[in-house]
Protein backbone atom coordinates (compact mmCIF):
# COMPACT_ATOMS: atom_id res chain seq x y z
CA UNK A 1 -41.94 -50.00 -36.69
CA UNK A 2 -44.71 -47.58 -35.66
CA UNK A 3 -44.28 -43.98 -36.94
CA UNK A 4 -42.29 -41.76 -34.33
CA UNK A 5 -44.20 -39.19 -32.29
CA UNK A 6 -43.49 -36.54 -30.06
CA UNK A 7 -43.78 -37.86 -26.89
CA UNK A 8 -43.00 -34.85 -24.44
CA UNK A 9 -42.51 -31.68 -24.69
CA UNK A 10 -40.66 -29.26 -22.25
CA UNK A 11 -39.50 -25.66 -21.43
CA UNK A 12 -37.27 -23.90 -19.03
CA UNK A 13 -38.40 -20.54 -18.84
CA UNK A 14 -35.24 -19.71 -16.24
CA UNK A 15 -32.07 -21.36 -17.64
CA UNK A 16 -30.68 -23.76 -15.36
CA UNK A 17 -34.19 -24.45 -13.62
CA UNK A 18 -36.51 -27.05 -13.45
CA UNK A 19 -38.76 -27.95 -16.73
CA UNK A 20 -42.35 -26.81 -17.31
CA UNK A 21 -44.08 -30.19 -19.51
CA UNK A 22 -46.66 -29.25 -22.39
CA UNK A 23 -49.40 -30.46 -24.21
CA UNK A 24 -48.36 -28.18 -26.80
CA UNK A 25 -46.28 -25.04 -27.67
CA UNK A 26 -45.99 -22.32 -30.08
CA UNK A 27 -42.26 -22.44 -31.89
CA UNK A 28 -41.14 -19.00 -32.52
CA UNK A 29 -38.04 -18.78 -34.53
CA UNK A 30 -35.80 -18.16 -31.32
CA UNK A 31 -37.47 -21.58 -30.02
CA UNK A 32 -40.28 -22.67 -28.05
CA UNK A 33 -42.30 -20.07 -26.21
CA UNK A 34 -41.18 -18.63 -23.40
CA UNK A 35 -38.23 -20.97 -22.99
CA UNK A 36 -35.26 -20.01 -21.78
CA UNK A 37 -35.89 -16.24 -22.02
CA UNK A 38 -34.57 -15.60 -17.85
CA UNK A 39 -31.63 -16.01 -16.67
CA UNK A 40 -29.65 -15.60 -13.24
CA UNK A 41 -26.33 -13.80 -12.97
CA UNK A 42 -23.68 -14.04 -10.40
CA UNK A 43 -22.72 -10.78 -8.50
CA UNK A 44 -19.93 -10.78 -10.91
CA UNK A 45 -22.27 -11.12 -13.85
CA UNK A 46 -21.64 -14.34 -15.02
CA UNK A 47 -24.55 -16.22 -16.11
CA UNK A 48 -25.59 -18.99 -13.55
CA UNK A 49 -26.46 -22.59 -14.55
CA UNK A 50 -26.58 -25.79 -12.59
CA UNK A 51 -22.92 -26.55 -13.97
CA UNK A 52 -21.80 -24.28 -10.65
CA UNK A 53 -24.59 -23.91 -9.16
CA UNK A 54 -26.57 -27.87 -8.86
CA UNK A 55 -29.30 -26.70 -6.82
CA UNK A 56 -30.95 -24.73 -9.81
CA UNK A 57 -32.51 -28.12 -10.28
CA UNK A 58 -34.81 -27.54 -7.47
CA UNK A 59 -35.81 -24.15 -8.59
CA UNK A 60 -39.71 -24.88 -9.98
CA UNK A 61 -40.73 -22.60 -12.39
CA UNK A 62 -44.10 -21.75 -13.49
CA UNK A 63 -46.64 -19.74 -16.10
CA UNK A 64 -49.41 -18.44 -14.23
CA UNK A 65 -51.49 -15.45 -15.26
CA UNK A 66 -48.37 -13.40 -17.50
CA UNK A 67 -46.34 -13.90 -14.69
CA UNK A 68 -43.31 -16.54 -14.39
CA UNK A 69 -43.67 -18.25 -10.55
CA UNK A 70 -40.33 -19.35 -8.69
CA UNK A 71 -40.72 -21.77 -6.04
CA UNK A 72 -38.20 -24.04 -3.83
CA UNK A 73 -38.64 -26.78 -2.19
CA UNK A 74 -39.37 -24.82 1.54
CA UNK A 75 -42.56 -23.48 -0.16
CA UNK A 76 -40.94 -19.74 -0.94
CA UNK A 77 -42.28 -18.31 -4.06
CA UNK A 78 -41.98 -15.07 -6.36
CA UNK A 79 -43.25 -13.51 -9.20
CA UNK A 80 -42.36 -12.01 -12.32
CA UNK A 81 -44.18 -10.17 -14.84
CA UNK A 82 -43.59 -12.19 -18.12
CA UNK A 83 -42.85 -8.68 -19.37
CA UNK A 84 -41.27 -7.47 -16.03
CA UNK A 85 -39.90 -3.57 -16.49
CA UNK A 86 -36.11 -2.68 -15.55
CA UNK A 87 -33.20 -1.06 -16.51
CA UNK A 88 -31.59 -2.55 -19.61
CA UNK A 89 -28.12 -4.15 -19.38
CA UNK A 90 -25.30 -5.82 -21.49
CA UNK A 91 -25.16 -9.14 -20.14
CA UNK A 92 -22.95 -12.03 -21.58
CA UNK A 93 -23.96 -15.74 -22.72
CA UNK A 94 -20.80 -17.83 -23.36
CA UNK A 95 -19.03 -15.49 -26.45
CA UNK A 96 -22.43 -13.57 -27.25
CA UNK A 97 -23.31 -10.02 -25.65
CA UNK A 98 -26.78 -9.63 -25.69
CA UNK A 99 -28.93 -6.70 -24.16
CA UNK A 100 -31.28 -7.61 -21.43
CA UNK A 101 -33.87 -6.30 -19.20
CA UNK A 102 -32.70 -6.60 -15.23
CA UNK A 103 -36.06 -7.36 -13.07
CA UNK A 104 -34.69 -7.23 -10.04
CA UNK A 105 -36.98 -7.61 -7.46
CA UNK A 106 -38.89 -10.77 -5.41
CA UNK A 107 -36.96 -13.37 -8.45
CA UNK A 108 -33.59 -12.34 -7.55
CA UNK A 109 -34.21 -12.30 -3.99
CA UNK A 110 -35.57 -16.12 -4.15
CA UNK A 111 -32.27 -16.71 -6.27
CA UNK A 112 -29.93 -15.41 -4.13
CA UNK A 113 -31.52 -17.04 -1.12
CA UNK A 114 -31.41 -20.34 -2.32
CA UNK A 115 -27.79 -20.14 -3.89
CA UNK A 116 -26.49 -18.18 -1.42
CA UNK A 117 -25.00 -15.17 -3.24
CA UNK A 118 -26.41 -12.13 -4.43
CA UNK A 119 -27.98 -12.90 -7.90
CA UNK A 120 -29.51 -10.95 -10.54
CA UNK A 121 -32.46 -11.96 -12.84
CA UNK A 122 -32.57 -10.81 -16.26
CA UNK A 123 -35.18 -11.32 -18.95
CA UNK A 124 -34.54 -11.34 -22.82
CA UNK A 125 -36.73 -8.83 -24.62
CA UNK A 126 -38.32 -9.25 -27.64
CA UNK A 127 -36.34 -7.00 -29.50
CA UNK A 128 -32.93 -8.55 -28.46
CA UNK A 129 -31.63 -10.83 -31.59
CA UNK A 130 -28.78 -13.34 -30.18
CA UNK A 131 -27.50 -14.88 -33.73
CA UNK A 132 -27.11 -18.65 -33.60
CA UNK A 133 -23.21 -19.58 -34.57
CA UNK A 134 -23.11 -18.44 -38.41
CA UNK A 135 -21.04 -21.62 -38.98
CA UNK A 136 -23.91 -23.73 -38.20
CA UNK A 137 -26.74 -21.69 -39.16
CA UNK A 138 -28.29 -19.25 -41.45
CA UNK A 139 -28.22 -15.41 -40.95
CA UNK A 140 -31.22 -14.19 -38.80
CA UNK A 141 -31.36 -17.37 -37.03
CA UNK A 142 -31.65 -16.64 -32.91
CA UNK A 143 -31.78 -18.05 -29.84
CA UNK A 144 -32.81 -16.80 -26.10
CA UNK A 145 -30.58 -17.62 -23.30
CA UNK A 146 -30.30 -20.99 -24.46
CA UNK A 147 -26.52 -22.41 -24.58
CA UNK A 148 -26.36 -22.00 -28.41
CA UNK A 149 -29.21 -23.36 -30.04
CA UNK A 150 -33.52 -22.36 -30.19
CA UNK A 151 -34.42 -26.36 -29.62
CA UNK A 152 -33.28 -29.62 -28.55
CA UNK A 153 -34.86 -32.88 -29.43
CA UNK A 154 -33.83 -36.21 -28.05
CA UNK A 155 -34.97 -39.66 -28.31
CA UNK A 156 -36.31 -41.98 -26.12
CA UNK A 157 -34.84 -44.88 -28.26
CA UNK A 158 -31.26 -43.20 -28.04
CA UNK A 159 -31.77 -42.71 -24.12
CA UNK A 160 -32.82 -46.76 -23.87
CA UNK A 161 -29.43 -47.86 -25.47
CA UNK A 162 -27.44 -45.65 -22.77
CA UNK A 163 -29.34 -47.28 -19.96
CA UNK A 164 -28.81 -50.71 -21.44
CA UNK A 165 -25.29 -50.28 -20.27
CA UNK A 166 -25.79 -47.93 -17.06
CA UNK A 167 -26.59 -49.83 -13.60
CA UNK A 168 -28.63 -47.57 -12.73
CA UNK A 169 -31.02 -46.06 -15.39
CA UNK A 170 -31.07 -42.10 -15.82
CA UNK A 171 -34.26 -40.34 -17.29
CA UNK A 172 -34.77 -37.82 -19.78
CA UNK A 173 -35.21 -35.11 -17.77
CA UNK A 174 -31.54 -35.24 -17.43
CA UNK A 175 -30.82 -33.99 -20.95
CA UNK A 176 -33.06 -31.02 -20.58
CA UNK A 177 -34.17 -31.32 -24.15
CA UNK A 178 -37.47 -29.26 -25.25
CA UNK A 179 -39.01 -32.07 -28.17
CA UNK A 180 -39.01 -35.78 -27.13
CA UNK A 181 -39.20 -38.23 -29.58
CA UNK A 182 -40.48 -41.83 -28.94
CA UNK A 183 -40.95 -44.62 -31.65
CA UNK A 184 -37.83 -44.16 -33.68
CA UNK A 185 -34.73 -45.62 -33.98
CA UNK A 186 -32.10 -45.76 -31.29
CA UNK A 187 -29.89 -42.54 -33.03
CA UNK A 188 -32.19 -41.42 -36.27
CA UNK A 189 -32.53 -38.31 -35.06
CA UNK A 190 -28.46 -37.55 -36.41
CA UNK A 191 -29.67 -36.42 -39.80
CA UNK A 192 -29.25 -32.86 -41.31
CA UNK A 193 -33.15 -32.00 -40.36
CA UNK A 194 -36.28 -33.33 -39.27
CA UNK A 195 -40.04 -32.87 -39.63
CA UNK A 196 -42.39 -32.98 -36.84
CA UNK A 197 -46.08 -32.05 -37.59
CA UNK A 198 -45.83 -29.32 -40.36
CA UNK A 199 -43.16 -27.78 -39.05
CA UNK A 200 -39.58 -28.72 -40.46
CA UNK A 201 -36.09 -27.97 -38.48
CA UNK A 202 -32.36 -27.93 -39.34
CA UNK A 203 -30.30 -30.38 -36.95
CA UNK A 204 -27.27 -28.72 -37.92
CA UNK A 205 -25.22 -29.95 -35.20
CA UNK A 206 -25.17 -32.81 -32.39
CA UNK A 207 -25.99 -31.45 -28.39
CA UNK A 208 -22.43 -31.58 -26.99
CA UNK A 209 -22.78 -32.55 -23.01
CA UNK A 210 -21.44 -31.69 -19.74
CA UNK A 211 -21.67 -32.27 -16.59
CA UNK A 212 -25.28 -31.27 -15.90
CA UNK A 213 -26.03 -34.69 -17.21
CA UNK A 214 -25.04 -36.05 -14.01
CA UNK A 215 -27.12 -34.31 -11.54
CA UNK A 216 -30.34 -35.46 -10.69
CA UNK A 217 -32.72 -33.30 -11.80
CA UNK A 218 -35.54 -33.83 -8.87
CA UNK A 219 -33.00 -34.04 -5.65
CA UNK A 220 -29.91 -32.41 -7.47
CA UNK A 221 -27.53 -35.21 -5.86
CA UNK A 222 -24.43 -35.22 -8.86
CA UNK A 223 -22.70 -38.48 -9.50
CA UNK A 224 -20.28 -39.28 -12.66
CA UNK A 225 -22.93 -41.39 -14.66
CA UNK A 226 -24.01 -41.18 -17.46
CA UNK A 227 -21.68 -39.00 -18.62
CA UNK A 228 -18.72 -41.08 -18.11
CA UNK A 229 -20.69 -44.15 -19.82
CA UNK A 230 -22.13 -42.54 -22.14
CA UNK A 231 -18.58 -41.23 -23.43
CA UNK A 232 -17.47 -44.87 -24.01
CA UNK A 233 -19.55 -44.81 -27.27
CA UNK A 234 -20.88 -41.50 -28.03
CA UNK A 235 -17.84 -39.11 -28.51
CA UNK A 236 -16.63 -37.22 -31.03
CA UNK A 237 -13.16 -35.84 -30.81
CA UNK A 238 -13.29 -34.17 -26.85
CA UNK A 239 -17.39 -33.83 -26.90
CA UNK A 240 -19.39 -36.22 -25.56
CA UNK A 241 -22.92 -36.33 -27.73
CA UNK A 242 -26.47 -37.16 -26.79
CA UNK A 243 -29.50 -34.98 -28.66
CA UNK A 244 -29.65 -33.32 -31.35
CA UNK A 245 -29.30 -28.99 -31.67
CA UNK A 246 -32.24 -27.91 -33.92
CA UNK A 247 -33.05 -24.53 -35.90
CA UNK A 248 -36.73 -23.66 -37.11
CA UNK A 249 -37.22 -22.97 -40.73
CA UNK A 250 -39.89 -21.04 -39.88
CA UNK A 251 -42.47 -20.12 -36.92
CA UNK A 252 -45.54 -23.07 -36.22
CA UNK A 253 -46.44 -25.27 -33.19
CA UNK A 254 -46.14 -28.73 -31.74
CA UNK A 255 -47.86 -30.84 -29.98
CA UNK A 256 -47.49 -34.38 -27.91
CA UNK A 257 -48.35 -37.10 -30.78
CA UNK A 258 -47.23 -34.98 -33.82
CA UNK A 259 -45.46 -37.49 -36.07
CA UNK A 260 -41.89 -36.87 -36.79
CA UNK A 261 -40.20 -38.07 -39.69
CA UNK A 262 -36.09 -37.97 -39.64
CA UNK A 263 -33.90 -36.94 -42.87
CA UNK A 264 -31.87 -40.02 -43.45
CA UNK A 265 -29.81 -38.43 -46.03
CA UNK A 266 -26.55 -36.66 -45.07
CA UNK A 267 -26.22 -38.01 -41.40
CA UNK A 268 -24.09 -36.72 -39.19
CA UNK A 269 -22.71 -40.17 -38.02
């Protein structure tokens, strides 16, 4: 078998919203640059994600110039200063309270035109440290407005033995994984870390899924596959598994074609 590569690589610069693809990327030790570091709220404050709200799928977002570009499909588009100035706020991911920078403005206008409520946009300063789970990882370990973990790498191997038993073959994309793996085995990425270039990562924990799996990510039409295949052989007690959660040891970069070699000891199967 050929040695594994990176194959794709992908951030979402606004959580819930449509992927940016890279040649390469700086890894920082909360995860990929710029990924993940906006976020919509609700006007109750609740942090927005295609889970409620499908049609963050067909938000397009965009690095241009130090500025992150939102666009929808009817050709509206706004701006925001990478660094965008605001007043700061307490704002909550899942259990974590984190401090964040509201930027108002063009971003949450777009937002709450396309939704359909009155949205907020927040950004994640660099000085805001969200601690990854302490029972998976190690002190000073952080993530951005990611669900719980700095990276996510799947495999294009694991993908090909779900859609051996779909009818109707899903891609990637729905997984919204940042590192994608080609050339290994269908599941080798379920050891306790991996290496991919020079850089090594902990894999601490598999990428429990939901029901974002089953919306399309380029129309956002929802159906129940593959989620409701996929948990005929991939769950574990109530979570249904595909990816694997990943921690940087330290800060490097990656790039499409970077070999990636799997830990086989200690899996996690």
């Amino acid at each position: 078998m050929s040695t594994p590569r990176v194959a794709a690589l992908y951030i979402y610069p606004l959580k819930g919203a449509r992927a940016i693809a890279l040649e390469r990327s700086d890894v920082l030790r909360g995860g990929l640059r710029h990924d993940r570091r906006f976020m919509a709220l609700d006007a109750g404050g609740k942090f927005v994600t295609q889970r409620e709200h499908p049609k963050m799928a067909l938000v397009t977002t965009a690095i241009e110039g130090g500025e992150l570009v939102l666009s929808l499909p009817s050709g509206t588009r706004a701006a925001v200063p990478l660094d965008a100035a605001g007043p700061r706020r307490t704002v909550k991911v899942w259990d974590d309270e984190v401090v964040a920078v509201d930027v108002g403005g063009a971003g949450a206008a777009l937002l709450s035109d396309h939704l359909g409520q009155r949205c907020a946009l927040v950004r994640m300063p660099p000085e805001t440290i969200r601690q990854v789970d302490r029972d998976y990882a190690r002190e000073g370990d952080r993530v951005g407005f990611a669900d719980g973990y700095p990276v996510l790498v799947a495999s294009l191997a694991s993908l090909a033995d779900l859609n051996a038993r779909l009818a109707t073959p899903v891609g990637i994309d729905r997984f919204r994984a940042n590192v994608i793996v080609d050339g290994a085995e269908a599941w080798a990425e379920e050891g306790a870390r991996v290496r991919i270039g020079d850089l090594a990562l902990r894999t601490p924990k598999r990428c429990s899924r939901c029901q974002v799996i089953t919306i399309d990510q380029t129309t956002a039409a929802t159906s129940k596959e593959p989620l409701r295949t996929l948990a005929t052989f991939r769950k574990e007690g109530n979570k249904v598994n595909f990816a694997m959660n990943a921690i940087p040891d330290a800060e490097g970069s990656i790039a499409i074609g970077d070999p990636v070699v799997f830990d086989s000891f200690d899996p996690l199967r």
